[in-house]
C-alpha atoms as a PDB file:
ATOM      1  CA  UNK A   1     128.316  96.526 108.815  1.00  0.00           C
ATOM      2  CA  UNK A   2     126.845  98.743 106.121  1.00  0.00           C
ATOM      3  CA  UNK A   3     123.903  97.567 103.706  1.00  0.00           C
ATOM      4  CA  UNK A   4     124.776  96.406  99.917  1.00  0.00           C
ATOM      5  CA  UNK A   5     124.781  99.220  97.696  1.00  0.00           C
ATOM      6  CA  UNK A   6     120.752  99.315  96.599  1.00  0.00           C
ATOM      7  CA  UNK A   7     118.939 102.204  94.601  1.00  0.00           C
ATOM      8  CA  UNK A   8     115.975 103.866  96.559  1.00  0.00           C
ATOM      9  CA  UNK A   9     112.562 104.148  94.647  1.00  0.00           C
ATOM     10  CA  UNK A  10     110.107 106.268  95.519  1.00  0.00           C
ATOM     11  CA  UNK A  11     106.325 106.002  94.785  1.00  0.00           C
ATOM     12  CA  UNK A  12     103.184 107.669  96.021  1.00  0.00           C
ATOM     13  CA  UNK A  13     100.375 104.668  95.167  1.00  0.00           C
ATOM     14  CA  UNK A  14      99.749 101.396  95.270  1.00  0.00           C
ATOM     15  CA  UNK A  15      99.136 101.699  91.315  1.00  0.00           C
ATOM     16  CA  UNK A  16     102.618 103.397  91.575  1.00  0.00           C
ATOM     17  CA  UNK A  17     103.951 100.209  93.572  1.00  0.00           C
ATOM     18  CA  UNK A  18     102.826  97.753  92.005  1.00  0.00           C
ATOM     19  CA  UNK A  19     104.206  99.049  88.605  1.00  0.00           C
ATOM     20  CA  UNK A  20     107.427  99.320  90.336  1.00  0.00           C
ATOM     21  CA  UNK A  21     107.301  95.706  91.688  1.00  0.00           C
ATOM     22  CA  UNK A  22     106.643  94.160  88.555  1.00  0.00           C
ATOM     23  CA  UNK A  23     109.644  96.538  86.671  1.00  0.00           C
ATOM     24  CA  UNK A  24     112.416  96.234  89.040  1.00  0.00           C
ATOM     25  CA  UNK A  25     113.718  92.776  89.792  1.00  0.00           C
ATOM     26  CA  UNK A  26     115.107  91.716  93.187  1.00  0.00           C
ATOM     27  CA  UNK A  27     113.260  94.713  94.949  1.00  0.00           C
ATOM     28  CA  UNK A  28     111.716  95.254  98.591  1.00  0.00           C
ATOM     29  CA  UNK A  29     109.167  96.961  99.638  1.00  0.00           C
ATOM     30  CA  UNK A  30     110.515 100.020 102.630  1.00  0.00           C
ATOM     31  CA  UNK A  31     107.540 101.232 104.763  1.00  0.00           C
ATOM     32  CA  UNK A  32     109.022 101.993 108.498  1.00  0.00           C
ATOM     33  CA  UNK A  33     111.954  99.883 108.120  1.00  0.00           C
ATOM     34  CA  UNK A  34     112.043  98.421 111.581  1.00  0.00           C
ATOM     35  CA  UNK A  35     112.137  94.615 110.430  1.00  0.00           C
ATOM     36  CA  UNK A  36     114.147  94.954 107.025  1.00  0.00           C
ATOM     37  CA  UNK A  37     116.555  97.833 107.485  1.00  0.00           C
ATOM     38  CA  UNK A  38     118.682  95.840 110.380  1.00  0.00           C
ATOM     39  CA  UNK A  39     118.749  92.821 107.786  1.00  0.00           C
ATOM     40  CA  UNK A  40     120.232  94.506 105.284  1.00  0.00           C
ATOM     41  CA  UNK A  41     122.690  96.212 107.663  1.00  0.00           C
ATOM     42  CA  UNK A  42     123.689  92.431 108.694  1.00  0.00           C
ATOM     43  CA  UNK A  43     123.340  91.533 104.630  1.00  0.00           C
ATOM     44  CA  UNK A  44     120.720  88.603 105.487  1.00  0.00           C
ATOM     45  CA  UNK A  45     118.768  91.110 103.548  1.00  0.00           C
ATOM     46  CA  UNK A  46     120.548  92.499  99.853  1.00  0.00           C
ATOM     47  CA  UNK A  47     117.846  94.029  97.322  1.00  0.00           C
ATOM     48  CA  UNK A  48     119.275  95.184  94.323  1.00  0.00           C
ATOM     49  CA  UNK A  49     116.232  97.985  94.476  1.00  0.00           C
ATOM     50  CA  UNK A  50     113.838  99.103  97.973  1.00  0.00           C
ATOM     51  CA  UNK A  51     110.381 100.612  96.728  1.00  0.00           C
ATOM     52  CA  UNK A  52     110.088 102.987  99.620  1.00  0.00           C
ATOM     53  CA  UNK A  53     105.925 103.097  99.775  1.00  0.00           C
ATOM     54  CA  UNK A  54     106.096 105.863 103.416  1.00  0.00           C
ATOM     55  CA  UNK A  55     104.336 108.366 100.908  1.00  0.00           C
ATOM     56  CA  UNK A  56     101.462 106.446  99.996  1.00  0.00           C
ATOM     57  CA  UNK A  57      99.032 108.265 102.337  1.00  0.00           C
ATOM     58  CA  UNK A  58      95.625 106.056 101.485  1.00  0.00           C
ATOM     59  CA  UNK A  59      96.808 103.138 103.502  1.00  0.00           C
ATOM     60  CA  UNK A  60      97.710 105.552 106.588  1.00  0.00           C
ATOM     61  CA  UNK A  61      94.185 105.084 108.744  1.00  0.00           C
ATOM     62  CA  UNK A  62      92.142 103.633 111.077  1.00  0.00           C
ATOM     63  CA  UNK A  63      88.393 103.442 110.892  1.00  0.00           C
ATOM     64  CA  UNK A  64      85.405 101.544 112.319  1.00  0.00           C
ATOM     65  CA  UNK A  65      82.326 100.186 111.298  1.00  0.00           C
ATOM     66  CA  UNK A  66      79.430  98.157 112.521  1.00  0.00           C
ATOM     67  CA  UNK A  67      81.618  95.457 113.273  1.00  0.00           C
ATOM     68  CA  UNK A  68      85.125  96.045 112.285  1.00  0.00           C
ATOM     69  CA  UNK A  69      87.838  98.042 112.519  1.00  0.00           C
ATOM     70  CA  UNK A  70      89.710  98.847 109.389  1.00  0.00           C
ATOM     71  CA  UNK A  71      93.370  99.259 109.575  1.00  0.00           C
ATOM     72  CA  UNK A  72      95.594 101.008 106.753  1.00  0.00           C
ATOM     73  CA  UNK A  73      99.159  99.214 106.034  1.00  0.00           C
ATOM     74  CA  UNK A  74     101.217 102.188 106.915  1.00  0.00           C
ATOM     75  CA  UNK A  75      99.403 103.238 109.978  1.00  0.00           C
ATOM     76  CA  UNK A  76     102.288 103.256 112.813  1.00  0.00           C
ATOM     77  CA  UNK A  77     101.408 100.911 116.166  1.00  0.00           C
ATOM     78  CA  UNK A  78     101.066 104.299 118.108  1.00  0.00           C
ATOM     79  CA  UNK A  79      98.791 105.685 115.637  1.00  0.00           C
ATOM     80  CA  UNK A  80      96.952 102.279 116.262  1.00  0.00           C
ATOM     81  CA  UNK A  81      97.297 102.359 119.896  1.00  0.00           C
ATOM     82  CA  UNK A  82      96.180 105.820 120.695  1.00  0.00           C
ATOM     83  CA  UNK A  83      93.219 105.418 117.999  1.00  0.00           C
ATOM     84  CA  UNK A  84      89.590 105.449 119.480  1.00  0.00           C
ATOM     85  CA  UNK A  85      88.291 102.576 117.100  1.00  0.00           C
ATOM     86  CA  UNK A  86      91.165 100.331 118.823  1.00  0.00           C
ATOM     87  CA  UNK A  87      90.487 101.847 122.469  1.00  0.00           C
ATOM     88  CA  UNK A  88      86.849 101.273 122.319  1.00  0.00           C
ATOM     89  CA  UNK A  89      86.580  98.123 120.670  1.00  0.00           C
ATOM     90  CA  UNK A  90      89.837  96.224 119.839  1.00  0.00           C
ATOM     91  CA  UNK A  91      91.779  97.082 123.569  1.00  0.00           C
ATOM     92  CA  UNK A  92      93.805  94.226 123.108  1.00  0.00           C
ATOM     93  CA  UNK A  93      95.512  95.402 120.188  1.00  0.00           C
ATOM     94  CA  UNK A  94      96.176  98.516 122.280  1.00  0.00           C
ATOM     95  CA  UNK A  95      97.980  96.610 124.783  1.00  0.00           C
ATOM     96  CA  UNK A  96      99.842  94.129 122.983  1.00  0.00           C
ATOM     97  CA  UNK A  97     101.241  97.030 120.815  1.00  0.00           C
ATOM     98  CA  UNK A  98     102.090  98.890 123.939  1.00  0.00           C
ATOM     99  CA  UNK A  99     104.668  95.569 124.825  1.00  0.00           C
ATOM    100  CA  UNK A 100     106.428  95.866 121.151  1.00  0.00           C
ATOM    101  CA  UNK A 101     109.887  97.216 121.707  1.00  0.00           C
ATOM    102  CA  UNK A 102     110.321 101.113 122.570  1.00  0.00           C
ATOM    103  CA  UNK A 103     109.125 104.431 121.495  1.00  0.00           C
ATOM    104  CA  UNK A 104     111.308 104.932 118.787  1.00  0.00           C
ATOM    105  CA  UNK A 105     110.224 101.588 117.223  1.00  0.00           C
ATOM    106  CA  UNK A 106     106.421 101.780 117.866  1.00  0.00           C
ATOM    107  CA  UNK A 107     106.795 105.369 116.757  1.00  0.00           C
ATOM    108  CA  UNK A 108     108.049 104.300 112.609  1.00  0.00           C
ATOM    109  CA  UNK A 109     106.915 100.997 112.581  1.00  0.00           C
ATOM    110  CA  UNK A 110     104.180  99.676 110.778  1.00  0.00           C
ATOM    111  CA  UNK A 111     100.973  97.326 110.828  1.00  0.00           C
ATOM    112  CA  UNK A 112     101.547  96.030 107.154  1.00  0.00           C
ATOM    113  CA  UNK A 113     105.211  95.657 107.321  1.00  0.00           C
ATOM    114  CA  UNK A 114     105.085  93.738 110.762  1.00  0.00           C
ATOM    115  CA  UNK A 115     102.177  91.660 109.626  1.00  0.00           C
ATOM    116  CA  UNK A 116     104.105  90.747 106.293  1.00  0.00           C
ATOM    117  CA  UNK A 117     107.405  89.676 108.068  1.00  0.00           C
ATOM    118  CA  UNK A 118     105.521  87.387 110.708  1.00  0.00           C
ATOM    119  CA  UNK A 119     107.955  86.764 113.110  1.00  0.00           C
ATOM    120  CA  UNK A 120     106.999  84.383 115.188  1.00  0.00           C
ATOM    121  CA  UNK A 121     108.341  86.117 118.127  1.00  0.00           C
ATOM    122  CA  UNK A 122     106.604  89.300 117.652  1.00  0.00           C
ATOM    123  CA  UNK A 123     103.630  90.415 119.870  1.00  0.00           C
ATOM    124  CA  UNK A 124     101.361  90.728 116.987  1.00  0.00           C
ATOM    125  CA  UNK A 125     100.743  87.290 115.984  1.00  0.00           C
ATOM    126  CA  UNK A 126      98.579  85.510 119.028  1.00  0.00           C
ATOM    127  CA  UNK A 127      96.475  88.906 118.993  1.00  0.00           C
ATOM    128  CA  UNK A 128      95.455  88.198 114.906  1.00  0.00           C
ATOM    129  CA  UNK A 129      95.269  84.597 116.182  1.00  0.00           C
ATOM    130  CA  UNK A 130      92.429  85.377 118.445  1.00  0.00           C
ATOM    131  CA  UNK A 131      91.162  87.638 116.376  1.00  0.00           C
ATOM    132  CA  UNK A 132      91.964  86.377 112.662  1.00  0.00           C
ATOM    133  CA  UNK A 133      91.260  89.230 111.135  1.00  0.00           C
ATOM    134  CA  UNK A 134      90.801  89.685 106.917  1.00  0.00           C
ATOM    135  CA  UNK A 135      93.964  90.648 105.372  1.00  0.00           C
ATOM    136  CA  UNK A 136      93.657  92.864 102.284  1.00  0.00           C
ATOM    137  CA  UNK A 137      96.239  92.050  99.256  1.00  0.00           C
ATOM    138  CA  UNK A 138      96.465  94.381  95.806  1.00  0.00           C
ATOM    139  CA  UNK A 139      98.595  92.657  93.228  1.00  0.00           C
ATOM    140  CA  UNK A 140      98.723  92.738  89.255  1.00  0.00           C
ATOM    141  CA  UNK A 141      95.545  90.457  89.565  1.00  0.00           C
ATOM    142  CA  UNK A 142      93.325  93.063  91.610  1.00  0.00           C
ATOM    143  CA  UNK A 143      92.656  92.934  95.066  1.00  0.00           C
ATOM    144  CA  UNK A 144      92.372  89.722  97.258  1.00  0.00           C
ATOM    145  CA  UNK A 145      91.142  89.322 101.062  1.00  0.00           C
ATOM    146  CA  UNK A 146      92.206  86.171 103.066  1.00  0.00           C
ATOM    147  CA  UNK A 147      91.744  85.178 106.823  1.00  0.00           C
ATOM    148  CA  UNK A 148      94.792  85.709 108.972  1.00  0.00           C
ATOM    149  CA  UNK A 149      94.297  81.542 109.056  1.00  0.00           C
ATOM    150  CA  UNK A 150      94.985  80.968 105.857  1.00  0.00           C
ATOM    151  CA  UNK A 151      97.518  83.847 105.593  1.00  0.00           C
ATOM    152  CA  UNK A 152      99.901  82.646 108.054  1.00  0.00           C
ATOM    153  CA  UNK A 153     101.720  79.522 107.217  1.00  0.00           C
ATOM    154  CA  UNK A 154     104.544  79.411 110.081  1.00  0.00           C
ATOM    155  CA  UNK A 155     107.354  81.529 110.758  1.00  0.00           C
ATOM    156  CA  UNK A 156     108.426  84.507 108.513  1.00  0.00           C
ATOM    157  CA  UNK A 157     106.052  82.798 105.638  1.00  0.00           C
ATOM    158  CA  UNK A 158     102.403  84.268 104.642  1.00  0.00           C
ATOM    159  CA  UNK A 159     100.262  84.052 101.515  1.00  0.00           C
ATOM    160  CA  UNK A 160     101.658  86.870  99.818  1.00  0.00           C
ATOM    161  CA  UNK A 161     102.882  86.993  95.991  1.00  0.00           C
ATOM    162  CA  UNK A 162     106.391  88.915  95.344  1.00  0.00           C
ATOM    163  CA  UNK A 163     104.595  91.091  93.385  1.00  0.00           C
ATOM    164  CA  UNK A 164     101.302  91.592  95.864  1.00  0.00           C
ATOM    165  CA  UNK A 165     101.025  94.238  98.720  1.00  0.00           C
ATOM    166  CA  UNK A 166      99.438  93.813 101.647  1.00  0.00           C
ATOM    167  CA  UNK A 167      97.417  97.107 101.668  1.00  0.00           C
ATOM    168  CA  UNK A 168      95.799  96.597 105.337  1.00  0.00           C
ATOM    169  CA  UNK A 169      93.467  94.663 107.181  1.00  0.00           C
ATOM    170  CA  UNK A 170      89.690  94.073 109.108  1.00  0.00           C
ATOM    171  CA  UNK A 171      89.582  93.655 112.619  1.00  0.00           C
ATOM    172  CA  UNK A 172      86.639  92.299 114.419  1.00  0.00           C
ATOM    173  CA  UNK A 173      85.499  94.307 117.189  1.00  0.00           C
ATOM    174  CA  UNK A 174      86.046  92.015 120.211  1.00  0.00           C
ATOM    175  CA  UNK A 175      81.966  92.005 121.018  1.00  0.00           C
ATOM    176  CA  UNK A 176      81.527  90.277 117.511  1.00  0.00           C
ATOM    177  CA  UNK A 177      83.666  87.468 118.657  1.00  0.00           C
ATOM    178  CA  UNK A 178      81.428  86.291 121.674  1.00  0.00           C
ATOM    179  CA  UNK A 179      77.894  87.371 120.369  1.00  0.00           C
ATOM    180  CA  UNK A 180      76.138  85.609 123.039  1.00  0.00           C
ATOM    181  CA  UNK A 181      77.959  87.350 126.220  1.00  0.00           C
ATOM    182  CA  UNK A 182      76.818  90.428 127.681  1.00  0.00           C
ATOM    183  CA  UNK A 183      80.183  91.590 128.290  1.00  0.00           C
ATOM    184  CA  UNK A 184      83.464  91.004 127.453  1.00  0.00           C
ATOM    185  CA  UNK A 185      87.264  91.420 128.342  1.00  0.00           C
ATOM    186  CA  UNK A 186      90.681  90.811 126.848  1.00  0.00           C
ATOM    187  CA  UNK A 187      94.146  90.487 127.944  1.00  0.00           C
ATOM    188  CA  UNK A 188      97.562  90.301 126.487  1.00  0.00           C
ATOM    189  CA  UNK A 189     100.615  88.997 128.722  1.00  0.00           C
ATOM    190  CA  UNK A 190     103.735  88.400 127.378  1.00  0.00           C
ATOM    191  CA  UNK A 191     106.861  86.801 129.200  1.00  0.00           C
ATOM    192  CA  UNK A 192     110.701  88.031 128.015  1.00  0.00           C
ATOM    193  CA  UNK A 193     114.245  88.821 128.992  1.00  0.00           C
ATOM    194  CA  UNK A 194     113.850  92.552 129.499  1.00  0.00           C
ATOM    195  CA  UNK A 195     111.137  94.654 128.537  1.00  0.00           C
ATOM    196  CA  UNK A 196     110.750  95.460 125.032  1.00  0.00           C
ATOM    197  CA  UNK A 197     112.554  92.626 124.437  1.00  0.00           C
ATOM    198  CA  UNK A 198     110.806  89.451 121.717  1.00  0.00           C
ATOM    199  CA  UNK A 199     108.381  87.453 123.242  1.00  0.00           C
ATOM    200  CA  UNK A 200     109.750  84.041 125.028  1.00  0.00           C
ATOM    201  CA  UNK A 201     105.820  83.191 125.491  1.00  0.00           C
ATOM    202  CA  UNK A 202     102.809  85.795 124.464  1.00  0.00           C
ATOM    203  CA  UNK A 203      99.419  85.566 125.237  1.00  0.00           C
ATOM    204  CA  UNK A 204      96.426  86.892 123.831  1.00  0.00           C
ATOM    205  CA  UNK A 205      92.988  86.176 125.527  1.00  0.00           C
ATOM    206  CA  UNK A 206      89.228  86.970 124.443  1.00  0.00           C
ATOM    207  CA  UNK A 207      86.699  86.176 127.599  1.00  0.00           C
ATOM    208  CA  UNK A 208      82.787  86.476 127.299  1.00  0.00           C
ATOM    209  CA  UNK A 209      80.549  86.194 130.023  1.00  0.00           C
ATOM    210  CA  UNK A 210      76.617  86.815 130.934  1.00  0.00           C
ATOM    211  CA  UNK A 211      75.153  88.395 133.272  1.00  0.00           C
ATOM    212  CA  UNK A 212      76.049  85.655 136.199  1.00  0.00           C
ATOM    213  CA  UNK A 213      79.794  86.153 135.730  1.00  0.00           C
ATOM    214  CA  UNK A 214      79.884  82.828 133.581  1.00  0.00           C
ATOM    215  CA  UNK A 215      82.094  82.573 131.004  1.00  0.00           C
ATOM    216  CA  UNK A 216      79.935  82.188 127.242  1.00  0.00           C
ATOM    217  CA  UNK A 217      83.108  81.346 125.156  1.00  0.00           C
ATOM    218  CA  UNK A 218      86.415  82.200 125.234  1.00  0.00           C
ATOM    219  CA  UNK A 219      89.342  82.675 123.235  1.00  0.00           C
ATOM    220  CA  UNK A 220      93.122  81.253 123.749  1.00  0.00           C
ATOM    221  CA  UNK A 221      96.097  82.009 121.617  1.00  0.00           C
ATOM    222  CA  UNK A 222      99.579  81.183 122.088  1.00  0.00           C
ATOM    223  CA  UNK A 223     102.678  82.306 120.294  1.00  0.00           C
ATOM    224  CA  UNK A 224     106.387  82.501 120.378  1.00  0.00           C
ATOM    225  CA  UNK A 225     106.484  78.651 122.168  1.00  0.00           C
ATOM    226  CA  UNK A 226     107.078  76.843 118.707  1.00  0.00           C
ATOM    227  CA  UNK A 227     104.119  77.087 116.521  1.00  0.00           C
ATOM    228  CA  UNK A 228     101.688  79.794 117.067  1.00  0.00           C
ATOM    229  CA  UNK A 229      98.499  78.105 117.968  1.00  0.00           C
ATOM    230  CA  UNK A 230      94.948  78.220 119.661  1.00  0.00           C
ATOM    231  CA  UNK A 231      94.040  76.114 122.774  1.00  0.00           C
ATOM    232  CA  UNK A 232      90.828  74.559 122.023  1.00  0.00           C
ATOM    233  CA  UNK A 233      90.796  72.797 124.808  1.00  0.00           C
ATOM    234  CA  UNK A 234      92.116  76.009 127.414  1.00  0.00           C
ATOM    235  CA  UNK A 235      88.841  77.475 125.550  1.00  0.00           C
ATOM    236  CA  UNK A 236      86.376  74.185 126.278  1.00  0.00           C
ATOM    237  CA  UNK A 237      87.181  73.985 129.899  1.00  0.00           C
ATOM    238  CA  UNK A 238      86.459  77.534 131.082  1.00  0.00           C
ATOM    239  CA  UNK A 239      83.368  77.898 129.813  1.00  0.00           C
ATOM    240  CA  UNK A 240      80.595  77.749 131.852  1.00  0.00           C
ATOM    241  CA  UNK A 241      82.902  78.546 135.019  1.00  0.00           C
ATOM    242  CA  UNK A 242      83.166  81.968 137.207  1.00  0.00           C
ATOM    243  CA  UNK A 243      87.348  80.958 136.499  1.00  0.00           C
ATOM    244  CA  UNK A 244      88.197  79.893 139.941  1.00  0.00           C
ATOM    245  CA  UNK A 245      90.850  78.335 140.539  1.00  0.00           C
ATOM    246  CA  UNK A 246      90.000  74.321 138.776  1.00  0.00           C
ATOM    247  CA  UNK A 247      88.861  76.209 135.897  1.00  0.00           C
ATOM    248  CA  UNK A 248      92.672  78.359 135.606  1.00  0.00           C
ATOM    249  CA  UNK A 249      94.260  75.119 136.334  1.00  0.00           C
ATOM    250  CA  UNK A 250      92.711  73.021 133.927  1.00  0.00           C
ATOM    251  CA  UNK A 251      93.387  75.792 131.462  1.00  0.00           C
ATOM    252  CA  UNK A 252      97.124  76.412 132.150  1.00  0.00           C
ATOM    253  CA  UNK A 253      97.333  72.423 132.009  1.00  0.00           C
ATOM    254  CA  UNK A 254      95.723  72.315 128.486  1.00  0.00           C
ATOM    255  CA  UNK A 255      98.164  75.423 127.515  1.00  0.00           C
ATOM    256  CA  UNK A 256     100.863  73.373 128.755  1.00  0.00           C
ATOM    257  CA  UNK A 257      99.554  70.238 126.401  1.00  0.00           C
ATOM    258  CA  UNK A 258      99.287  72.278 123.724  1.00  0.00           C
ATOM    259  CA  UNK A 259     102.234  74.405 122.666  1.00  0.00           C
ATOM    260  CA  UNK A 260     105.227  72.413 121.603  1.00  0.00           C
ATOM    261  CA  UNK A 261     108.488  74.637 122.113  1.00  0.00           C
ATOM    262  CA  UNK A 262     111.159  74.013 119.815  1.00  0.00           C
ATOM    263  CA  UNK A 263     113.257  73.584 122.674  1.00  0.00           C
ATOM    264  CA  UNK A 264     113.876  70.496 124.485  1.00  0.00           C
ATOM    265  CA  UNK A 265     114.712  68.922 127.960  1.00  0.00           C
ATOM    266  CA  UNK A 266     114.527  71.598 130.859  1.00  0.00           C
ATOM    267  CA  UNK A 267     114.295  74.290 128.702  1.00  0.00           C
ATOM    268  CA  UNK A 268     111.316  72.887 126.691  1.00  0.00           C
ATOM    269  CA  UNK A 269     109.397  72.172 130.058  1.00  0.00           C
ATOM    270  CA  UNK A 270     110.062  75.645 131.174  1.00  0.00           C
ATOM    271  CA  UNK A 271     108.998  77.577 128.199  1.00  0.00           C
ATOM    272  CA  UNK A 272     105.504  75.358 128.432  1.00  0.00           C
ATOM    273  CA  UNK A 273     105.253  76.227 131.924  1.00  0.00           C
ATOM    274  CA  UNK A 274     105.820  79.908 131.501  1.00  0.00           C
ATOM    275  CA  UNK A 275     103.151  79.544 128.515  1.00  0.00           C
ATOM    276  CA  UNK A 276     100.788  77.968 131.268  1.00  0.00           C
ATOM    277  CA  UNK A 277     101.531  80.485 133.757  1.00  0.00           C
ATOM    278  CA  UNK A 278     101.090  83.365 131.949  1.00  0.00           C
ATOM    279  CA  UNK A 279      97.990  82.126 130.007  1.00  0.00           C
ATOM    280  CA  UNK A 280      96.298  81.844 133.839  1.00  0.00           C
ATOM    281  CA  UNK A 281      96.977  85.928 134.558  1.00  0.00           C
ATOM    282  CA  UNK A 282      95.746  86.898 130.512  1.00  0.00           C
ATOM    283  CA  UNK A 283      92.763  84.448 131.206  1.00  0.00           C
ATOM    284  CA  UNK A 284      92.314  86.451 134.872  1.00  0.00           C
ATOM    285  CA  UNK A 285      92.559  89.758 133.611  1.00  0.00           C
ATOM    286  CA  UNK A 286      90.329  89.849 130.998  1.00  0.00           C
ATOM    287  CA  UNK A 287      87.549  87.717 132.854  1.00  0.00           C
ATOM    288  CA  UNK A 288      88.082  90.388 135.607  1.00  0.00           C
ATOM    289  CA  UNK A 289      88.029  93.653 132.608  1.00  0.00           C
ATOM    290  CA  UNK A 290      84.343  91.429 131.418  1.00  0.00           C
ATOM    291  CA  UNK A 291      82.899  91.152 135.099  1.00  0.00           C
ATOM    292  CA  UNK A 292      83.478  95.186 135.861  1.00  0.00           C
ATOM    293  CA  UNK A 293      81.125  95.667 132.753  1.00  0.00           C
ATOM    294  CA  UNK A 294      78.338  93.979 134.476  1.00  0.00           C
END
């Protein structure tokens, strides 16, 4: 099936976009057209208009400071990836964008548009979970920042005006997030039907420890198993432990508790195990990445 005839307009600013936005009625906005081009091919998706924003080269980057790590809304996930802010302080970013899709896809897609669709299946959303990051919005109104908490209501649905654009976002570098460990690891896992394939269960972990190999805090997200959520609890009963065994346990078993597939029966139960099992390796591998620091 071929897309609803549309007319393509062009812009080189956000200034430029935003006008557009607000004079053009039923448009889109077209940045690598990975999430929006198939649904118009299917028609789920029919704008009369598509502002194509690619040319807007000030929200193409990727920068650091003290603490953060700034990313642009048209920077492309392997821009992000191979980017040494990411590498040296946000790695699991780099490896949860390394499990989106193929080449092709990670090549033209794009942080903004993928944050802005939210699909709860995707492999970004238990990473900003973990990290909850400040999103950056420019509308008619000027600019507004709000935590990925507040940002995200559920699936496919974020705090974002029609006539807003989400122009990038802050990352906190991963140290920031456990202050009070001497080192720290992170892991990503992700469980699906074939690789590159959506997310059945993804996994995004955040492990501090000090300088005995005990864990200081940790963090546990948890998406494509109904709601996206964080596991408190997976978080409360590894700390203080080396992770052996009791303490992977107890966390899988709070995982387990936790998420609430929209599935039910045999099908539910297997989905929470899976989200158990594969919270156990993320929770291994990144208090193994933290313990090779020491």
């Amino acid at each position: 099936m071929y897309p609803r005839k549309f007319e393509h307009v062009s812009v080189r600013t956000v200034e430029e976009a935003l006008d557009a936005l607000e004079t053009y009625d039923d448009a889109e906005l077209l940045a690598g057209g990975q999430s929006l081009v198939p649904l118009q091919k299917t028609r789920f998706a029919s704008p009369d208009y598509l502002i194509d924003i690619t040319d807007i080269e000030e929200l193409r980057y990727v920068e650091e400071d003290e603490n953060e790590v700034r990313i642009g809304a048209l920077a492309k996930h392997t821009d992000i990836q191979q980017a040494n802010p990411i590498q040296d302080h946000v790695r699991l970013f780099s490896e949860c964008i390394g499990e989106i899709a193929d080449w092709p896809v990670r090549n033209q897609g794009t942080f903004g548009g993928t944050l802005a669709e939210a699909d709860p299946s995707g492999d970004y959303l238990p990473v900003m979970k973990v990290l909850n990051p400040t999103i950056e919005l420019t509308g008619p109104e000027g600019n507004r920042e709000v935590p990925f908490e507040e940002f995200y209501f559920g699936m496919f649905t974020v705090d974002m005006d029609d006539e807003e654009i989400l122009t990038g976002a802050r990352l906190p570098k991963l140290q920031s997030l456990v202050p009070d460990a001497v080192a720290v690891g992170s892991a990503y896992e992700k469980h699906a039907e074939r690789s590159g394939d959506y997310a059945l269960v993804g996994v995004a972990i955040v492990v501090g420890v000090d300088t005995d190999g005990l864990v200081t805090e940790a963090r546990v997200s948890v998406g494509a198993v109904g709601p996206l959520v964080r596991v408190t609890d997976a978080e409360s009963v590894v700390k203080g432990t080396t992770l052996d065994e009791d303490a992977l346990n107890a966390a899988a078993t709070a995982v387990e508790k936790t998420v609430q597939p929209d599935e039910e029966g045999s099908e539910g139960e297997y989905k929470e195990a899976m989200a158990g099992e594969f919270a156990k390796r993320a929770l291994s591998s990144a208090y193994d990445r933290a313990t090779e620091e020491l």
